[in-house]
PDB file of N, CA and C in Angstrom:
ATOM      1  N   UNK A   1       6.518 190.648 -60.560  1.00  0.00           N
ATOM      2  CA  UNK A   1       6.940 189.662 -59.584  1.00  0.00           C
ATOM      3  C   UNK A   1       8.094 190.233 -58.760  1.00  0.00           C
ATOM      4  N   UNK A   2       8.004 190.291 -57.242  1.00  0.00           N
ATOM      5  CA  UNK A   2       8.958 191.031 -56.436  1.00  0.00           C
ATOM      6  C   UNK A   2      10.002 190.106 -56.762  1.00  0.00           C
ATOM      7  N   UNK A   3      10.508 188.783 -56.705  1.00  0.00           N
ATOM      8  CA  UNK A   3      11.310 187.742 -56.874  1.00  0.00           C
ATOM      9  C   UNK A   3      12.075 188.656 -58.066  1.00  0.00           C
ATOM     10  N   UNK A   4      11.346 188.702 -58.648  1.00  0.00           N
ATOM     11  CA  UNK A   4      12.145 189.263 -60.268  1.00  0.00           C
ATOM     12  C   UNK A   4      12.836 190.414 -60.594  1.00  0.00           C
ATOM     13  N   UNK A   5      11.980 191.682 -59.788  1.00  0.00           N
ATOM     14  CA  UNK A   5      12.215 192.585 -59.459  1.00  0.00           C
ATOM     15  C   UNK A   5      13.543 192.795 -59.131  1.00  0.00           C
ATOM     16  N   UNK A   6      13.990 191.917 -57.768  1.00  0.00           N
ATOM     17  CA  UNK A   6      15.088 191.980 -56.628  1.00  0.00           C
ATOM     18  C   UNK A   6      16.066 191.326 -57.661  1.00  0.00           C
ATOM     19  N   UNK A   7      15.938 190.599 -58.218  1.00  0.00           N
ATOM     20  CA  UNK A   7      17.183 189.567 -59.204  1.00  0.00           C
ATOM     21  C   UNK A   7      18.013 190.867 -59.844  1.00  0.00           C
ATOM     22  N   UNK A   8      16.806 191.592 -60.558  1.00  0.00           N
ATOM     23  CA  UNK A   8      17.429 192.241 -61.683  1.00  0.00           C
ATOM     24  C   UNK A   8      17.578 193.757 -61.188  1.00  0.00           C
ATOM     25  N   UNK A   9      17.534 193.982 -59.759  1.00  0.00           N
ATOM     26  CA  UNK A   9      17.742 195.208 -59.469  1.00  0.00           C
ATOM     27  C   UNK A   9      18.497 195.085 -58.141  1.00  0.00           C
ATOM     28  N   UNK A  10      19.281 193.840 -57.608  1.00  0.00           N
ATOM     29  CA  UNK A  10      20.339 193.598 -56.967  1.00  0.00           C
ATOM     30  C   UNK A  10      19.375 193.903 -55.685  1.00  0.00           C
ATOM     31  N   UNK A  11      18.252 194.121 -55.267  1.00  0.00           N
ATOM     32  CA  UNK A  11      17.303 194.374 -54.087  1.00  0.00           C
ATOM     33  C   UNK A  11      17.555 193.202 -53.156  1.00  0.00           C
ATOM     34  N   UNK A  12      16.983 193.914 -51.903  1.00  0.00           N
ATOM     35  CA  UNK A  12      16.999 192.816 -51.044  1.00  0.00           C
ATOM     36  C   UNK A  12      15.248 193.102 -50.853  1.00  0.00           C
ATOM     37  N   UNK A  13      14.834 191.515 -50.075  1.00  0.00           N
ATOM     38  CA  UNK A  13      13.517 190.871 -49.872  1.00  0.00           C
ATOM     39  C   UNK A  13      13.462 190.983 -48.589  1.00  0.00           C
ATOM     40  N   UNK A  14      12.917 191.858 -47.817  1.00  0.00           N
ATOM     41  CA  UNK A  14      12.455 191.727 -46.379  1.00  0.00           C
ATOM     42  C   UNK A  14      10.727 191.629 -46.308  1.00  0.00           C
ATOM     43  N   UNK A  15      10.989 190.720 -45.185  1.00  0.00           N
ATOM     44  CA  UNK A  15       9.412 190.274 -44.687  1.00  0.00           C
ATOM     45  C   UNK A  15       9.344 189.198 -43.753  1.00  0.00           C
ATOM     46  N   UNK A  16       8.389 188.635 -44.223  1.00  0.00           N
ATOM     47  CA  UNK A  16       8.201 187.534 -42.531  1.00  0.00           C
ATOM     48  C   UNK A  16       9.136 185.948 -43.283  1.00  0.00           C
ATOM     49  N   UNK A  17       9.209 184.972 -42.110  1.00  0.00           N
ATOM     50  CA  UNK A  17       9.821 183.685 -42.889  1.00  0.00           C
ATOM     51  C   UNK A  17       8.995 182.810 -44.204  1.00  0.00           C
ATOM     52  N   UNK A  18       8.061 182.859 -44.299  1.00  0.00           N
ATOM     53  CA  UNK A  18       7.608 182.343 -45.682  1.00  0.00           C
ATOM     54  C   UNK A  18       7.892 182.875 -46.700  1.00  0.00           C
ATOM     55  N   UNK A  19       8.063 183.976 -46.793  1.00  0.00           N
ATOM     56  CA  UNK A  19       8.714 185.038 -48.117  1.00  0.00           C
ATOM     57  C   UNK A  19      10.499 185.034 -47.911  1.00  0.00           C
ATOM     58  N   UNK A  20      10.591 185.636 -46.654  1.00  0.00           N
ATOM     59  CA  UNK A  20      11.962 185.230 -47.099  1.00  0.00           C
ATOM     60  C   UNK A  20      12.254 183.527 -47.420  1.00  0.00           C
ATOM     61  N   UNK A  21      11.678 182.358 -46.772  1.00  0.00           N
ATOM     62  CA  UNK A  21      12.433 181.233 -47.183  1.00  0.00           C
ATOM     63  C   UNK A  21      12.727 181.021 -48.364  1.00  0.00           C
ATOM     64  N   UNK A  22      11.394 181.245 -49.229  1.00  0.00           N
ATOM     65  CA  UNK A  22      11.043 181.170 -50.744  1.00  0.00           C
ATOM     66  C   UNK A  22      12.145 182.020 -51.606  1.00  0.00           C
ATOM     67  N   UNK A  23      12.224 183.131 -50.823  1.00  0.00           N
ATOM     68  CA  UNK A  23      13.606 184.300 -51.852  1.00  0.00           C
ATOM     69  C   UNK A  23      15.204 183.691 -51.451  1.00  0.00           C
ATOM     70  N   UNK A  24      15.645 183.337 -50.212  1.00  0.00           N
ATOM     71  CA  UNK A  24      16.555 182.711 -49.890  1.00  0.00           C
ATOM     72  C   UNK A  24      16.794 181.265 -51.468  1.00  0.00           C
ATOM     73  N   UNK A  25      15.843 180.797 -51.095  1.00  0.00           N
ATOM     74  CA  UNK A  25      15.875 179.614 -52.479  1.00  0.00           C
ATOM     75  C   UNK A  25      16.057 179.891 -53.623  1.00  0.00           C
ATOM     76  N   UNK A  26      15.705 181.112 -53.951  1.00  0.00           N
ATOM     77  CA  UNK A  26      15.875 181.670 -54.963  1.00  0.00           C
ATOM     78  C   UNK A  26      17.359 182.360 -55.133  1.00  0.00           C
ATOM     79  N   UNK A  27      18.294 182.403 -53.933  1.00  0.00           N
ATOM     80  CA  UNK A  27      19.396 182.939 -54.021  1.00  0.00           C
ATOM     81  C   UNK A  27      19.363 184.435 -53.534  1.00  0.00           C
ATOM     82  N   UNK A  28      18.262 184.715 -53.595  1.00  0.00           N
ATOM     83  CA  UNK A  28      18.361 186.401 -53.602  1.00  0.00           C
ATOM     84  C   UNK A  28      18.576 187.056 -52.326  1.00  0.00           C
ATOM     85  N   UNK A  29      18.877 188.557 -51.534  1.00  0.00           N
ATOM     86  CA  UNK A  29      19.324 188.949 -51.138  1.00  0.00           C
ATOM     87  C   UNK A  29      17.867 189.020 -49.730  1.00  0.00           C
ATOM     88  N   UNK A  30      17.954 188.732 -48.662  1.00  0.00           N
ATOM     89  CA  UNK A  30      16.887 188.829 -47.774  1.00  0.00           C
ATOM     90  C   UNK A  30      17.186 189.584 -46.221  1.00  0.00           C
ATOM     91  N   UNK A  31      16.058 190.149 -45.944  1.00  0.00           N
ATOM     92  CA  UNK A  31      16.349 190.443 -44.396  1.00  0.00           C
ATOM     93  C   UNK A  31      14.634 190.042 -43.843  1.00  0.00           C
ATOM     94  N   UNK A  32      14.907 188.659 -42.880  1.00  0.00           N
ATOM     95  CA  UNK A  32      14.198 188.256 -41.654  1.00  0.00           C
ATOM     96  C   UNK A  32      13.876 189.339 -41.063  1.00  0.00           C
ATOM     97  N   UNK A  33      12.357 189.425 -40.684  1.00  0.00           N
ATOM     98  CA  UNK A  33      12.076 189.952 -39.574  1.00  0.00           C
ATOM     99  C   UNK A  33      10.509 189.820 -39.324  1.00  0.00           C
ATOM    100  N   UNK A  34       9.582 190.328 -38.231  1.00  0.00           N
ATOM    101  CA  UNK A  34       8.163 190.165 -37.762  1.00  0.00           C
ATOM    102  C   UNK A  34       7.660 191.488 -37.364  1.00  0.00           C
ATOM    103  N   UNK A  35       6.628 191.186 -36.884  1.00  0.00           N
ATOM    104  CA  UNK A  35       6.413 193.207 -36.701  1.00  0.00           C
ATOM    105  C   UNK A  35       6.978 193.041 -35.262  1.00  0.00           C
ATOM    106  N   UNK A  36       7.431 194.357 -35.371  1.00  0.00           N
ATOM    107  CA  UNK A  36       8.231 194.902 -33.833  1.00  0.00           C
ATOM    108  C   UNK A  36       9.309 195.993 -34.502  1.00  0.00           C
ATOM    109  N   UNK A  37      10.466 196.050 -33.739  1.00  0.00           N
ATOM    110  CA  UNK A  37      11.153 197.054 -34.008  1.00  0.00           C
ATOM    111  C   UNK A  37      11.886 196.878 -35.354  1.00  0.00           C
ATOM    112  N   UNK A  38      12.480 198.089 -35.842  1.00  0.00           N
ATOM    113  CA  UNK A  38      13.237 198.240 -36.905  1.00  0.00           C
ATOM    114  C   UNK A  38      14.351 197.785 -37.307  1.00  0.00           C
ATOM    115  N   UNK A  39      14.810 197.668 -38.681  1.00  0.00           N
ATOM    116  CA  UNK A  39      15.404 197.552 -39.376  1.00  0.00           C
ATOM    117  C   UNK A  39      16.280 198.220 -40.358  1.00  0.00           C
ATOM    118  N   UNK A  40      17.219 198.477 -40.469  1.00  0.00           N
ATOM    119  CA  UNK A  40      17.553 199.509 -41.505  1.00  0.00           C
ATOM    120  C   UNK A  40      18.192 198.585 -42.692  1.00  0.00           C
ATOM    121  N   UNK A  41      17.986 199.248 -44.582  1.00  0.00           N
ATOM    122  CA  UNK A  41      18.214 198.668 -45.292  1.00  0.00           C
ATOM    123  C   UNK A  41      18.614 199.515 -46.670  1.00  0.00           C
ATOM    124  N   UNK A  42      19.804 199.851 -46.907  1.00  0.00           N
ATOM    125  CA  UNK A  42      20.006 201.049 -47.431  1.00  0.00           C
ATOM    126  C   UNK A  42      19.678 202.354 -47.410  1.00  0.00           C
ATOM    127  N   UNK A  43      19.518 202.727 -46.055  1.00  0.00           N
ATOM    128  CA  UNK A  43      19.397 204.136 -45.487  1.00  0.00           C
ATOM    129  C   UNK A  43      17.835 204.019 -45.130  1.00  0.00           C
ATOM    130  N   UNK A  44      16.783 203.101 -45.753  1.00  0.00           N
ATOM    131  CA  UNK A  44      15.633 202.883 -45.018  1.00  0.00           C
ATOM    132  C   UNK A  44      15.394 202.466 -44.076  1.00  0.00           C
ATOM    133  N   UNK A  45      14.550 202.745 -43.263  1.00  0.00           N
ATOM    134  CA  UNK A  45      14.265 202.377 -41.820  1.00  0.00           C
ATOM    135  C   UNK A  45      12.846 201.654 -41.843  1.00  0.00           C
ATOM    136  N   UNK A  46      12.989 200.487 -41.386  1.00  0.00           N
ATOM    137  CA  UNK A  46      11.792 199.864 -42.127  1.00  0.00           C
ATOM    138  C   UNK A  46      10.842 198.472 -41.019  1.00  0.00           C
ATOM    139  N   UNK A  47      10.049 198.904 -40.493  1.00  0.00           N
ATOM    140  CA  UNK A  47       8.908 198.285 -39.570  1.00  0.00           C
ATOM    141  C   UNK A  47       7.610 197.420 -40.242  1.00  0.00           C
ATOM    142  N   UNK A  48       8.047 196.041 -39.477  1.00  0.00           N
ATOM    143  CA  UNK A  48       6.407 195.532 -40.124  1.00  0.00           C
ATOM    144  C   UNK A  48       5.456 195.789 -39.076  1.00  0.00           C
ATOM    145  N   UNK A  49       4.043 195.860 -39.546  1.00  0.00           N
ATOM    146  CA  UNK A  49       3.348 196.296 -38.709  1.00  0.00           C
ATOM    147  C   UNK A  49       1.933 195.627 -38.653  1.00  0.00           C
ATOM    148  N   UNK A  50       1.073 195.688 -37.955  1.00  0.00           N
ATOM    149  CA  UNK A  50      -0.233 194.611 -37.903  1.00  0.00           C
ATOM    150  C   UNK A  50      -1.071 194.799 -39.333  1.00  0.00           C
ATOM    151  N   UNK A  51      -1.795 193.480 -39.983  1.00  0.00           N
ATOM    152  CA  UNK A  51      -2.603 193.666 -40.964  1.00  0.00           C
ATOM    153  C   UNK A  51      -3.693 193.118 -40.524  1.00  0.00           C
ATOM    154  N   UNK A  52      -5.035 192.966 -41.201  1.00  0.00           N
ATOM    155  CA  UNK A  52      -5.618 192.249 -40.720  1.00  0.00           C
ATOM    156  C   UNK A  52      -6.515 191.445 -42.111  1.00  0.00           C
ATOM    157  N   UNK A  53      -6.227 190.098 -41.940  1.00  0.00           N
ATOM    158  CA  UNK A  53      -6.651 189.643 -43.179  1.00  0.00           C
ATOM    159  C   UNK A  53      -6.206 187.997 -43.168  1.00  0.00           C
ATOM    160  N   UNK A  54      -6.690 187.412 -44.270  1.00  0.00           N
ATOM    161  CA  UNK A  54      -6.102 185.612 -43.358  1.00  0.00           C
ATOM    162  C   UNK A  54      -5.176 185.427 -43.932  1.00  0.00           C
ATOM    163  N   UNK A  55      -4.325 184.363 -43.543  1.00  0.00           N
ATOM    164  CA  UNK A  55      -2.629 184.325 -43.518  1.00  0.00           C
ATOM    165  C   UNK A  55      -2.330 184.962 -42.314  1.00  0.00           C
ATOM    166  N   UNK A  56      -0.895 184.884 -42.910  1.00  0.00           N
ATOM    167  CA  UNK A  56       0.287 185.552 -42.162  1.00  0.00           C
ATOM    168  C   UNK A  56       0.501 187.341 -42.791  1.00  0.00           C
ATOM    169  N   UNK A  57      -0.765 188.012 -42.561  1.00  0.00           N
ATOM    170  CA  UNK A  57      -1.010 189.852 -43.442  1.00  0.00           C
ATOM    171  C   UNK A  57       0.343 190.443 -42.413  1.00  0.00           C
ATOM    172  N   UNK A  58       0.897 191.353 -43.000  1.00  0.00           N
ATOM    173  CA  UNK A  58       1.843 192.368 -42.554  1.00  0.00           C
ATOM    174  C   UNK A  58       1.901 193.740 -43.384  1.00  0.00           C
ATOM    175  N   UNK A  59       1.694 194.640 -42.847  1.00  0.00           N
ATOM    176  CA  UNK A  59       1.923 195.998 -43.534  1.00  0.00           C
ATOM    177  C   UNK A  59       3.484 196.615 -43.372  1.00  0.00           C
ATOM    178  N   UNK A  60       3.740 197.428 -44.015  1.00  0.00           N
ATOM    179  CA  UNK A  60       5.605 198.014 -43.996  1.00  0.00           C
ATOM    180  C   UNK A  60       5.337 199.364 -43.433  1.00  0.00           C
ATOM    181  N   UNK A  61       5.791 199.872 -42.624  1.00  0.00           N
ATOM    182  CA  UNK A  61       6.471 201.766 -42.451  1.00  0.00           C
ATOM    183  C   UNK A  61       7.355 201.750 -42.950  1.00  0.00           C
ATOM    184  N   UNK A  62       7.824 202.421 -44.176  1.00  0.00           N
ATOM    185  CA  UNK A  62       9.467 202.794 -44.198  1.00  0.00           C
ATOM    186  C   UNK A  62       9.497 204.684 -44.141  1.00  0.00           C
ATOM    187  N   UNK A  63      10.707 204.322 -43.841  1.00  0.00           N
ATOM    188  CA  UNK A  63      10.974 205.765 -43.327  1.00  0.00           C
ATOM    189  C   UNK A  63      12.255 205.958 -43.820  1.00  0.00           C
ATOM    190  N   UNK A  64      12.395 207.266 -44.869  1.00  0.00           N
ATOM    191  CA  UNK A  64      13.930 207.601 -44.942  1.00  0.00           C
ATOM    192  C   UNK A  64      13.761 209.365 -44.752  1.00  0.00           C
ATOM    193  N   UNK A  65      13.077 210.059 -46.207  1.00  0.00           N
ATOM    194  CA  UNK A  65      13.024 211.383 -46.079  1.00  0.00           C
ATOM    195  C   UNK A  65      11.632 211.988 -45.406  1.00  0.00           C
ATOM    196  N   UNK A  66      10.987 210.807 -46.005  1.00  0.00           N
ATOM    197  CA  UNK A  66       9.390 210.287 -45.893  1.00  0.00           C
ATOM    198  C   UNK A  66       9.342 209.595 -45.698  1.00  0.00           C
ATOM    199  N   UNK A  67       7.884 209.320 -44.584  1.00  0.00           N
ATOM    200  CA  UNK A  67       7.314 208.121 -44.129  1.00  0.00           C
ATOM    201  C   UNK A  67       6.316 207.602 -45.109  1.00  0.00           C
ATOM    202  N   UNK A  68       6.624 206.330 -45.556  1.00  0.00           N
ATOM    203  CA  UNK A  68       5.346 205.776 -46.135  1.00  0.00           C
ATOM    204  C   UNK A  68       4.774 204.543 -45.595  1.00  0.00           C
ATOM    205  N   UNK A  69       3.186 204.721 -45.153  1.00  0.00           N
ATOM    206  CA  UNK A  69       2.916 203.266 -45.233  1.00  0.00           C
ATOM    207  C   UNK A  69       2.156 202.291 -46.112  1.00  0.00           C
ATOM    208  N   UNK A  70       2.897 200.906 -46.270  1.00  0.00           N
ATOM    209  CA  UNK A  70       2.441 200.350 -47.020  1.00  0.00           C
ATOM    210  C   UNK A  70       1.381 199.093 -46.219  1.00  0.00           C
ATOM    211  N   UNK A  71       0.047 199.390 -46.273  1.00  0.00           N
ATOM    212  CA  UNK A  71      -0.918 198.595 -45.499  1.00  0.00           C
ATOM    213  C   UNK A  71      -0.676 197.751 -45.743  1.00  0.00           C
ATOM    214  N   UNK A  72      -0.273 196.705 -47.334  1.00  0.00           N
ATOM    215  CA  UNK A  72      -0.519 195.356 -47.311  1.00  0.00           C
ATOM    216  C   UNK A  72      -1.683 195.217 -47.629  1.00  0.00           C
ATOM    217  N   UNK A  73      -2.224 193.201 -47.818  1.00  0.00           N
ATOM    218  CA  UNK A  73      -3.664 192.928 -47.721  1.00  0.00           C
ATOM    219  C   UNK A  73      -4.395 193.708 -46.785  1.00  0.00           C
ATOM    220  N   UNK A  74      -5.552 194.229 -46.487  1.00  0.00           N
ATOM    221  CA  UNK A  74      -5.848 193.895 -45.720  1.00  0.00           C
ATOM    222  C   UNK A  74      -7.111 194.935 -45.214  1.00  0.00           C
ATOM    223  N   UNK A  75      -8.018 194.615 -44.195  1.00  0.00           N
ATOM    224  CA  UNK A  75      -9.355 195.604 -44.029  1.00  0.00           C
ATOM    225  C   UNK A  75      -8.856 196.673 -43.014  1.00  0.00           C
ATOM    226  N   UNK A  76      -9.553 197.247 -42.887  1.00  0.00           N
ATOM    227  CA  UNK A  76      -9.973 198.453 -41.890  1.00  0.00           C
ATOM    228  C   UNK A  76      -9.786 197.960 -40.225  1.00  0.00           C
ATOM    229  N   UNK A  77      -8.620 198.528 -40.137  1.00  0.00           N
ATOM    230  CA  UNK A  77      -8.984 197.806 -38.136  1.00  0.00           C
ATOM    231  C   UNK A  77      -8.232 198.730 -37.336  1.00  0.00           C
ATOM    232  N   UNK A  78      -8.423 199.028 -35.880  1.00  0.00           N
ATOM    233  CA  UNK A  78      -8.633 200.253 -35.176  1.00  0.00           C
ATOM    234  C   UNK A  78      -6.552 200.316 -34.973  1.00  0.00           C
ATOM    235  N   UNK A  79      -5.555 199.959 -34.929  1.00  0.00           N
ATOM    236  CA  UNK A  79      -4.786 199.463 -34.936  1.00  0.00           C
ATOM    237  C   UNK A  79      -4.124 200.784 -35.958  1.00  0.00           C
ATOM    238  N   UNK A  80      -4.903 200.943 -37.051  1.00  0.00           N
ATOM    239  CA  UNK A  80      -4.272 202.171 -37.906  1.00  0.00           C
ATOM    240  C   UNK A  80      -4.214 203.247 -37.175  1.00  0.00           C
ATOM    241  N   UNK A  81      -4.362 203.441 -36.290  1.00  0.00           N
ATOM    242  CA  UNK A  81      -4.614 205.093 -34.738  1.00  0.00           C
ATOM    243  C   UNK A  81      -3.154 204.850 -34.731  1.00  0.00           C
ATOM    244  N   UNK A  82      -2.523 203.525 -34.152  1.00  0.00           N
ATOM    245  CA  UNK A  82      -1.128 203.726 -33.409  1.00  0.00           C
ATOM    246  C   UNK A  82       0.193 203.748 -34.792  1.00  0.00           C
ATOM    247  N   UNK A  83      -0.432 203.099 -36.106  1.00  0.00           N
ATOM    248  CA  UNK A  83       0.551 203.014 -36.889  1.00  0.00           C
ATOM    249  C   UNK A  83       0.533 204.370 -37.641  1.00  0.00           C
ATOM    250  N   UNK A  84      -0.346 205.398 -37.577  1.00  0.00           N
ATOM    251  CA  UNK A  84      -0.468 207.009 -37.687  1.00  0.00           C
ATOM    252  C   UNK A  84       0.384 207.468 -36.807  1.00  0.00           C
ATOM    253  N   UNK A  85       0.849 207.138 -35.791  1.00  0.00           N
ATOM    254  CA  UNK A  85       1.994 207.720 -34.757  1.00  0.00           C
ATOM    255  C   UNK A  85       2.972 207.908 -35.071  1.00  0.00           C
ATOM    256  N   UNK A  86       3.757 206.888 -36.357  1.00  0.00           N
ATOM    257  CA  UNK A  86       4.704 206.941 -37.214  1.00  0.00           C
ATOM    258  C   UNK A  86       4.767 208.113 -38.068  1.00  0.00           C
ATOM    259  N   UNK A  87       3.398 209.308 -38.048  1.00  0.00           N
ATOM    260  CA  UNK A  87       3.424 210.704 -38.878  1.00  0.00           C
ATOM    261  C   UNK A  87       3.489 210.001 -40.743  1.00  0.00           C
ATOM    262  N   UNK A  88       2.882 209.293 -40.881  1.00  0.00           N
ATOM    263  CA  UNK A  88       2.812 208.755 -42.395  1.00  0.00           C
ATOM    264  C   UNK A  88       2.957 210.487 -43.268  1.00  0.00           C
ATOM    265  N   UNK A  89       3.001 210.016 -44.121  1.00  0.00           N
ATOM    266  CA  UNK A  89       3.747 211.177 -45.841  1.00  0.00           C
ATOM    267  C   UNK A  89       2.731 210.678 -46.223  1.00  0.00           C
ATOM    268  N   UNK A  90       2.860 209.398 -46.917  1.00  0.00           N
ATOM    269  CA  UNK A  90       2.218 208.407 -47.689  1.00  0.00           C
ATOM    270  C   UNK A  90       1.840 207.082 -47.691  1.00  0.00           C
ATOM    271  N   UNK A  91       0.094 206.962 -47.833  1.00  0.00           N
ATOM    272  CA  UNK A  91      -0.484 205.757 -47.334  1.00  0.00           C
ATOM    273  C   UNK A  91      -0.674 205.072 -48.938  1.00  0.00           C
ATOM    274  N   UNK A  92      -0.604 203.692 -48.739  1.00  0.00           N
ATOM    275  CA  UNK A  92      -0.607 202.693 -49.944  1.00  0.00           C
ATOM    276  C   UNK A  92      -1.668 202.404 -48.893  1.00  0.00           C
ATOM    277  N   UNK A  93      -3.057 202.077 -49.823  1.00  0.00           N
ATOM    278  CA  UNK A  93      -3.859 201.414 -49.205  1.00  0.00           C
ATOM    279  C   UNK A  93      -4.943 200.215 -49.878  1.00  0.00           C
ATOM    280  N   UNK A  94      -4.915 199.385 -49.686  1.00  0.00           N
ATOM    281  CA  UNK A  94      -5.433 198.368 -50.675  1.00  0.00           C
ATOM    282  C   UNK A  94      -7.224 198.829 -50.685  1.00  0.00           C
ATOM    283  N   UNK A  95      -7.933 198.695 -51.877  1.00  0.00           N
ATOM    284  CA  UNK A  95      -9.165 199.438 -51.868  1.00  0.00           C
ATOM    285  C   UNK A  95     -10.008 198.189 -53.392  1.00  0.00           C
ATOM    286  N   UNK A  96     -10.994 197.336 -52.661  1.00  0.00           N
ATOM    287  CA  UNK A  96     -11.408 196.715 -53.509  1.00  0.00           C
ATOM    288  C   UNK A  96     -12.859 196.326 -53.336  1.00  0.00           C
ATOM    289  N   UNK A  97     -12.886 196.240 -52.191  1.00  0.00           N
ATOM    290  CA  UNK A  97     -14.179 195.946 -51.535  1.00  0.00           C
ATOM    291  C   UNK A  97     -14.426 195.037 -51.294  1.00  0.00           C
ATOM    292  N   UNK A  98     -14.204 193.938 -51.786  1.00  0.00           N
ATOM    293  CA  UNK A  98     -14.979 192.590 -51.494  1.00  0.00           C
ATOM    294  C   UNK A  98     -13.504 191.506 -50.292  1.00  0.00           C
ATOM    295  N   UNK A  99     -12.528 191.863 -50.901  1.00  0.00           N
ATOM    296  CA  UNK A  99     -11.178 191.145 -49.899  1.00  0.00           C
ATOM    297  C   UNK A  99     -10.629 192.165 -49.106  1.00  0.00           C
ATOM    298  N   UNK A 100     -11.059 192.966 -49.590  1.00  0.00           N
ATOM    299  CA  UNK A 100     -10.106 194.624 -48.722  1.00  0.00           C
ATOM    300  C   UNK A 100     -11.296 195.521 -48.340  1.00  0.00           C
ATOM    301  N   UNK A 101     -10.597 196.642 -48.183  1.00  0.00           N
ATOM    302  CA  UNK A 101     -11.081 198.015 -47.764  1.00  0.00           C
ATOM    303  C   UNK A 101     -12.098 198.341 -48.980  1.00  0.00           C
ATOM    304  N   UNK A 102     -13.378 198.853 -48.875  1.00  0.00           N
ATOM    305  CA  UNK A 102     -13.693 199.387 -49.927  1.00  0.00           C
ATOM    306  C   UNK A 102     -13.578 200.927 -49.769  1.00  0.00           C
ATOM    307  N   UNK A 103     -14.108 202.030 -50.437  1.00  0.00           N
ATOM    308  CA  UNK A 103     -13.646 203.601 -50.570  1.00  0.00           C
ATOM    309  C   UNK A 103     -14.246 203.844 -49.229  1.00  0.00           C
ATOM    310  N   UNK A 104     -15.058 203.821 -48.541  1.00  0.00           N
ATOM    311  CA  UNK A 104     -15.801 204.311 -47.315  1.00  0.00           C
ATOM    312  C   UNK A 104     -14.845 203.843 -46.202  1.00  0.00           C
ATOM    313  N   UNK A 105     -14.452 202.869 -46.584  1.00  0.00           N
ATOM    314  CA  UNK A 105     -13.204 201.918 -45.103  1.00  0.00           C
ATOM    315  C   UNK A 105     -11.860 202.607 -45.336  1.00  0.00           C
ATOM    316  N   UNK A 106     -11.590 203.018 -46.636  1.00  0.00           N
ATOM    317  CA  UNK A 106     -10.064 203.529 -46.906  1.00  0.00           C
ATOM    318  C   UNK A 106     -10.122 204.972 -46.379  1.00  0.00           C
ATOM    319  N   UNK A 107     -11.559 205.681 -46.523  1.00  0.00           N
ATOM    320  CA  UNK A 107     -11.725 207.195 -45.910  1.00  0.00           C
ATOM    321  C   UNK A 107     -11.954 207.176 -44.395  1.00  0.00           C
ATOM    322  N   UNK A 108     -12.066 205.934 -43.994  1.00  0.00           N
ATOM    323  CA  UNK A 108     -11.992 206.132 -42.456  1.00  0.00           C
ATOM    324  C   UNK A 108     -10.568 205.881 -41.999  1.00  0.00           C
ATOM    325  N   UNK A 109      -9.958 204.841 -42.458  1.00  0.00           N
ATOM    326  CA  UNK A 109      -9.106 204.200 -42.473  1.00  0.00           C
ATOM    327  C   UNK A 109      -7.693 205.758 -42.976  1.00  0.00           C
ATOM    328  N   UNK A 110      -7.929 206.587 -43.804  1.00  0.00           N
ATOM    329  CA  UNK A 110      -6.819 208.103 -43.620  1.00  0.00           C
ATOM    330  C   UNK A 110      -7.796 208.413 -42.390  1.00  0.00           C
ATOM    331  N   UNK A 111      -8.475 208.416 -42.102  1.00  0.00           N
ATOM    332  CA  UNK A 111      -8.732 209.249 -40.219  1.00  0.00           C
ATOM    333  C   UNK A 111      -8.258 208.902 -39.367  1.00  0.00           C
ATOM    334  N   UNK A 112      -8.473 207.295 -39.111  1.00  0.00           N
ATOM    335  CA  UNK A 112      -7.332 206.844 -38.239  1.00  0.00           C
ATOM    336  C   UNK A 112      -5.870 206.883 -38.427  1.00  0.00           C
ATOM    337  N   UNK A 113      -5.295 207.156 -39.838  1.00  0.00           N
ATOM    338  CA  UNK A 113      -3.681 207.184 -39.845  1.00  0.00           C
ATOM    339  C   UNK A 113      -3.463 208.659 -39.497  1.00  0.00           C
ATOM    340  N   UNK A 114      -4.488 209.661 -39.765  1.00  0.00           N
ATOM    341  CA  UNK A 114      -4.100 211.337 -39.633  1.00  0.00           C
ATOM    342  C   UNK A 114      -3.658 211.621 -40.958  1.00  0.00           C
TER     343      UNK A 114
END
């Protein structure tokens, strides 16, 4: 549980307002934000970025020594070309098949990140 995580490791909770409201209530340490420009958060540099999936989906870039991205929920959509511009290190990519990406969408899906 990220909630739990952040308690007991003094972390802060960044993401969109439904997550932070919920961690705010919880007391814990938060940074607001939507996809667009950056953020910095203990030397990370950190972008939400488009997902595609129902809700409110958001994927993370963080960037400190390495770029990693973290897709989030979410499927295969052409959108991964421009978030590859960021020069990713390392892709987190959700791979399940039936709610997500399955292995054929996640191998297209590193073509479009590069």
């Amino acid at each position: 549980d990220a909630f739990e995580i952040a308690k007991n490791n003094d972390a802060t909770i960044v993401g969109i307002y439904d997550i932070v409201k919920e961690a705010d209530e919880k007391g814990l340490k938060t940074e607001l934000m939507n996809i667009g420009g950056p953020i910095k958060v203990k030397n990370w540099e950190i972008r939400l970025v488009p997902a595609t999936h129902s809700g409110n989906p958001i994927g993370f870039v963080l960037k400190k020594d390495k770029t990693i991205y973290h897709a989030g929920d979410t499927g295969l959509f052409m959108d991964m070309m421009l978030i590859g511009e960021y020069n990713i290190d390392v892709a987190l990519l959700p791979i399940g098949g039936r709610y997500t990406m399955d292995i054929e969408q996640a191998l297209e899906a590193c073509k479009l990140l590069k």
